[in-house]
C-alpha atoms as a PDB file:
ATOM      1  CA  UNK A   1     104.486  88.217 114.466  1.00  0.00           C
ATOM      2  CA  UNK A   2     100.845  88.576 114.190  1.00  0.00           C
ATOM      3  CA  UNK A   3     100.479  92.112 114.519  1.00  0.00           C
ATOM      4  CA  UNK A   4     103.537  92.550 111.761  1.00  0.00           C
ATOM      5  CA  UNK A   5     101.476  90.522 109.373  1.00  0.00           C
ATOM      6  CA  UNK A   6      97.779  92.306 110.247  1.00  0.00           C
ATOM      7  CA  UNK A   7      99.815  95.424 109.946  1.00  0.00           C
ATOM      8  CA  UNK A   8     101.431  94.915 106.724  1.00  0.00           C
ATOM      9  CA  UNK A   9      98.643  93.277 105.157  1.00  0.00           C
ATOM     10  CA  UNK A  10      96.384  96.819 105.999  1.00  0.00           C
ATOM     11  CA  UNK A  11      98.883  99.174 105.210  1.00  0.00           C
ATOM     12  CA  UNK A  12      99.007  96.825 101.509  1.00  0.00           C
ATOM     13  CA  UNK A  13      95.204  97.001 101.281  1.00  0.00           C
ATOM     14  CA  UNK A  14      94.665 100.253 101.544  1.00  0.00           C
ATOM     15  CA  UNK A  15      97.682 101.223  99.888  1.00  0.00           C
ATOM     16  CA  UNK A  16      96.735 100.320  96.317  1.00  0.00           C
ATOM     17  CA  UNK A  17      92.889 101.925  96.073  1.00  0.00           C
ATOM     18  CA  UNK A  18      94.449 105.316  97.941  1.00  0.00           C
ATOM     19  CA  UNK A  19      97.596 105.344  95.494  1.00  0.00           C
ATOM     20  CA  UNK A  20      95.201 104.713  92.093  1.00  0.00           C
ATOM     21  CA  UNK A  21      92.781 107.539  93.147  1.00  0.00           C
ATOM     22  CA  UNK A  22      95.672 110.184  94.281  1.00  0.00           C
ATOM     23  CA  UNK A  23      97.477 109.317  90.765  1.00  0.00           C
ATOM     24  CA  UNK A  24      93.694 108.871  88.971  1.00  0.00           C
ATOM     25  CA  UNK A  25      93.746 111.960  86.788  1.00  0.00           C
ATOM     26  CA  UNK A  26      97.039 110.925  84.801  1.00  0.00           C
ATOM     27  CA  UNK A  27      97.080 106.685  84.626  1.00  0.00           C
ATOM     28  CA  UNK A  28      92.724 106.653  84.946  1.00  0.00           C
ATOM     29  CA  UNK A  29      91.457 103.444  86.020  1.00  0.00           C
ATOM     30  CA  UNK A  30      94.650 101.687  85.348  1.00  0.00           C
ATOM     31  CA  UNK A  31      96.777 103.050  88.855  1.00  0.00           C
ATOM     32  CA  UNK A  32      96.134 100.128  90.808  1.00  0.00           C
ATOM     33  CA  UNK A  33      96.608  97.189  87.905  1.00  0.00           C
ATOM     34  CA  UNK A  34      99.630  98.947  87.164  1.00  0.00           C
ATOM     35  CA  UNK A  35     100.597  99.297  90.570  1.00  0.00           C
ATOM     36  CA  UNK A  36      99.859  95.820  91.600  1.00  0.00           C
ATOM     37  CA  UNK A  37     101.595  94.292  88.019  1.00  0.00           C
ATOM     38  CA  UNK A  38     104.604  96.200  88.673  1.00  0.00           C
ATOM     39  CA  UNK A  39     104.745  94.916  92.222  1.00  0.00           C
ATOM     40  CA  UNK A  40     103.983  91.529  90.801  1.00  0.00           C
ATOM     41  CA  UNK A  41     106.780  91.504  88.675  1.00  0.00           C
ATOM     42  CA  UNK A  42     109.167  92.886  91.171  1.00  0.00           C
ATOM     43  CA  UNK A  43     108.456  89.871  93.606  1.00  0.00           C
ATOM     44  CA  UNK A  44     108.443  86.799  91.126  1.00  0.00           C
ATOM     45  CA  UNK A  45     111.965  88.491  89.819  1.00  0.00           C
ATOM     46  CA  UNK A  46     112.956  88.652  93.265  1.00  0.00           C
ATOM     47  CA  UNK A  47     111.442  85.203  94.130  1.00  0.00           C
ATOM     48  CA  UNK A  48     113.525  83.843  90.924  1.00  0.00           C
ATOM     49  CA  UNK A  49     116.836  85.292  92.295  1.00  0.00           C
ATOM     50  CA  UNK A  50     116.409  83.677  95.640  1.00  0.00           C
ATOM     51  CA  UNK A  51     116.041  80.217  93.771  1.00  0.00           C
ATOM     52  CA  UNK A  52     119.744  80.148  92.056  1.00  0.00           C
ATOM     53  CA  UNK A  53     117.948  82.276  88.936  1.00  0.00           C
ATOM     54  CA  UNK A  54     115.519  79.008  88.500  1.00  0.00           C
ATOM     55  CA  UNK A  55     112.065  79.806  87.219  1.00  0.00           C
ATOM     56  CA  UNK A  56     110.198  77.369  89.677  1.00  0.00           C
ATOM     57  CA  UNK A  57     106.770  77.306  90.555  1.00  0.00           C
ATOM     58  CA  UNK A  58     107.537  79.114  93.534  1.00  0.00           C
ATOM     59  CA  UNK A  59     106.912  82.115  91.710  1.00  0.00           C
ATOM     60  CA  UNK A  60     103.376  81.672  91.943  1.00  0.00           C
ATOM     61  CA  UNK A  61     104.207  82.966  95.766  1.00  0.00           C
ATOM     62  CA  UNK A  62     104.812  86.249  93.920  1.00  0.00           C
ATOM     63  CA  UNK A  63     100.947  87.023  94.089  1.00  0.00           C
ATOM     64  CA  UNK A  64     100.617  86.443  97.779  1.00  0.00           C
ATOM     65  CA  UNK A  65     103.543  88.838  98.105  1.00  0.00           C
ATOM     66  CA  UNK A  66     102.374  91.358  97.058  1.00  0.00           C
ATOM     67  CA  UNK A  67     100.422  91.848 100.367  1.00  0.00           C
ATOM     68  CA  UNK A  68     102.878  90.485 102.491  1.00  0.00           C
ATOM     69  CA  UNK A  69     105.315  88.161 102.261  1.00  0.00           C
ATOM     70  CA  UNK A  70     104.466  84.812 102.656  1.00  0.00           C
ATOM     71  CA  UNK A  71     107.632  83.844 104.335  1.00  0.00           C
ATOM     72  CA  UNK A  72     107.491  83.006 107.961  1.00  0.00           C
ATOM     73  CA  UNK A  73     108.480  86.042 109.986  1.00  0.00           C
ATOM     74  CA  UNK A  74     109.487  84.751 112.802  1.00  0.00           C
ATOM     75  CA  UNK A  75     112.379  82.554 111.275  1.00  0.00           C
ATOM     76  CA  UNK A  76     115.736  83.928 110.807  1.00  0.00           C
ATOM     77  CA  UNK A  77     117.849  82.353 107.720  1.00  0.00           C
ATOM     78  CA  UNK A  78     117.800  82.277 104.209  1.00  0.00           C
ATOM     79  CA  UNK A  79     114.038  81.997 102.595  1.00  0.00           C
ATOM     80  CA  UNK A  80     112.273  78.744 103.103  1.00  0.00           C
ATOM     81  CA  UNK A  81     109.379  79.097 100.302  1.00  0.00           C
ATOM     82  CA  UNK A  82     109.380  82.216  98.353  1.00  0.00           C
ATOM     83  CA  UNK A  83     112.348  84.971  98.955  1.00  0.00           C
ATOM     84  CA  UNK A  84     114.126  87.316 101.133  1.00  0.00           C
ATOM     85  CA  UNK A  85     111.674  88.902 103.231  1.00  0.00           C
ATOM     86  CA  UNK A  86     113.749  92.335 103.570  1.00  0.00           C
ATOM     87  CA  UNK A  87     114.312  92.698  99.803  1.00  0.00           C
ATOM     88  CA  UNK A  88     110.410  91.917  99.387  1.00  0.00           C
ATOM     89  CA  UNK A  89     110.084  94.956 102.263  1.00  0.00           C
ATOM     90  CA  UNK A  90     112.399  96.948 100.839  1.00  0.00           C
ATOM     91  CA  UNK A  91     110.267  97.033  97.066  1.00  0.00           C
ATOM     92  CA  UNK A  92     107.245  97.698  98.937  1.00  0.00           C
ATOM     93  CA  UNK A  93     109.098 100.425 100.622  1.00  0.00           C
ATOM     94  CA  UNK A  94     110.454 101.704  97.518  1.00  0.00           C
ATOM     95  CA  UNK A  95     107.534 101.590  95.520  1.00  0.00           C
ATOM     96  CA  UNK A  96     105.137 103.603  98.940  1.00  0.00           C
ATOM     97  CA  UNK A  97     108.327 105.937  98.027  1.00  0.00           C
ATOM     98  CA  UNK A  98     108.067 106.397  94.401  1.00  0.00           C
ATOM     99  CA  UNK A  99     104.138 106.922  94.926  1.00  0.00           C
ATOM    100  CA  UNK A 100     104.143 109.155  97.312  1.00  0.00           C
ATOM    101  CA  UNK A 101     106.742 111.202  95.126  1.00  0.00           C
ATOM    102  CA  UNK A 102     104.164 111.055  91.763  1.00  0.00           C
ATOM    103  CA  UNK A 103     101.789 111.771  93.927  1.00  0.00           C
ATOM    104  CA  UNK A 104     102.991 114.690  95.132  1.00  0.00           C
ATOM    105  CA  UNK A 105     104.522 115.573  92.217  1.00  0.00           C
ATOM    106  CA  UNK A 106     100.936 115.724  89.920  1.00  0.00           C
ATOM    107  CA  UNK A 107      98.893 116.149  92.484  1.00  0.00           C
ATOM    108  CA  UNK A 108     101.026 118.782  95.234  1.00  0.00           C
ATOM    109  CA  UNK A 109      99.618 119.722  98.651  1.00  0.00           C
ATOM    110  CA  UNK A 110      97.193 121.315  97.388  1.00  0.00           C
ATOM    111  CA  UNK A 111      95.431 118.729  95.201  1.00  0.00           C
ATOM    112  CA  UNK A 112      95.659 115.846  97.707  1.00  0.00           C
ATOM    113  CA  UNK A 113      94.203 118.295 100.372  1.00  0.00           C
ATOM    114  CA  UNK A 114      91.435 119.244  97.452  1.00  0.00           C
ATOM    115  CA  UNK A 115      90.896 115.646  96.977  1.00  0.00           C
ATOM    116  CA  UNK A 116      90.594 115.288 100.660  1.00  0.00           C
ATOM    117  CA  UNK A 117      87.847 117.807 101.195  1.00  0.00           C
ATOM    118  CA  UNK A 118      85.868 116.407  98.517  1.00  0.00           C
ATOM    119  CA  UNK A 119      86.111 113.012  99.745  1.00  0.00           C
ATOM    120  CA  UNK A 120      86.486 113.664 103.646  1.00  0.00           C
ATOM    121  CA  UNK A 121      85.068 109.762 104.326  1.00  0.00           C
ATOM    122  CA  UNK A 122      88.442 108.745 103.703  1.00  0.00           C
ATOM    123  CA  UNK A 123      90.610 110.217 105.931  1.00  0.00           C
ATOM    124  CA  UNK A 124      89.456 107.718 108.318  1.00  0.00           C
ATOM    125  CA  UNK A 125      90.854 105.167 106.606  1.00  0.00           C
ATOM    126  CA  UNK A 126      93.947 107.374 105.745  1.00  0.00           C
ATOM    127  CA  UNK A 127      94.761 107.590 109.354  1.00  0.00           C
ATOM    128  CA  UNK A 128      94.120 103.808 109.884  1.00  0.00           C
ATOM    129  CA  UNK A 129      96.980 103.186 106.259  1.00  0.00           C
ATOM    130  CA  UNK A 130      99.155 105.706 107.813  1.00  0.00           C
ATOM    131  CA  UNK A 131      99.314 104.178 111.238  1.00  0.00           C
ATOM    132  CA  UNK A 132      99.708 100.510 109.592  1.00  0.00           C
ATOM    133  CA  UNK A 133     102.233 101.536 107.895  1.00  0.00           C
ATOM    134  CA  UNK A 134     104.000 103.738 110.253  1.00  0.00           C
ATOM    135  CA  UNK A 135     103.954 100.025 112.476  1.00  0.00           C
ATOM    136  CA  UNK A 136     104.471  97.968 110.381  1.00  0.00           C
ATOM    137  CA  UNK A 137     108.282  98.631 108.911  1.00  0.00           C
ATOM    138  CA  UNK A 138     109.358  99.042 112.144  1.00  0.00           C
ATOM    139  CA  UNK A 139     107.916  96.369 113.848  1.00  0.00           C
ATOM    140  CA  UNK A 140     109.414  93.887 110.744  1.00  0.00           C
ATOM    141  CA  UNK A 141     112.791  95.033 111.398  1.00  0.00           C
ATOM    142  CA  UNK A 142     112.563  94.377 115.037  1.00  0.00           C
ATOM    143  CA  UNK A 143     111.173  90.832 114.608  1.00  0.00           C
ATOM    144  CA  UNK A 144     113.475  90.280 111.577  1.00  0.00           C
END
């Protein structure tokens, strides 16, 4: 359970800084605000529709899942305090998707290898994002 959460909370981390700065041309300074509002409003809609379509103040768990969800991983069930931790996976999931797509899309191999080169620094902490990632889903589907 613990390295699931360090995991997923890395991979998060670094995901929103590396996503704003590979999409920085076309949204600016707005890529990770956007990112992390759209995200925000994805998990208090989902945290609403695990409470019987109630706006409680459970959605205020909607920030904290952003990162990771704060449900408890380790118990099986329907959600105890905020929502279903596989369709709060499965947004994240969606939404690495849909960046890596615009990414690659505006950007192509050849600008996020240009963008590399000029900032070779972070491909350190590329490889360390990729790896918490590449752990992290599967490790939360074998716990879950």
């Amino acid at each position: 359970g613990v390295l699931c959460r360090l995991t997923g909370i890395i991979s998060r981390m670094l995901f929103f800084p590396f996503a704003s700065e590979l999409i920085h041309d076309e949204l600016q300074s707005l890529g990770a605000p956007l990112i992390f509002g759209m995200d925000l409003l994805v998990q208090g809609m989902l945290i609403v529709n695990c409470n019987e379509n109630k706006f409680t103040w459970r959605v205020l768990y909607a920030i904290p899942n952003v990162v990771s969800p704060v449900e408890p991983l380790l118990l099986h069930g329907p959600p105890v305090i905020s929502t279903n931790i596989g369709w709060s996976v499965a947004a994240h999931f969606m939404e690495l998707a849909s960046i890596c797509i615009a990414a690659m899309a505006v950007q192509g191999t050849t600008g996020i290898a240009e963008y590399f080169s000029v900032h070779a620094d972070n491909l350190l902490l590329v490889e360390i994002w990729i790896v918490a990632t590449a752990i992290h889903f599967p490790l939360l589907l074998a716990i879950r």
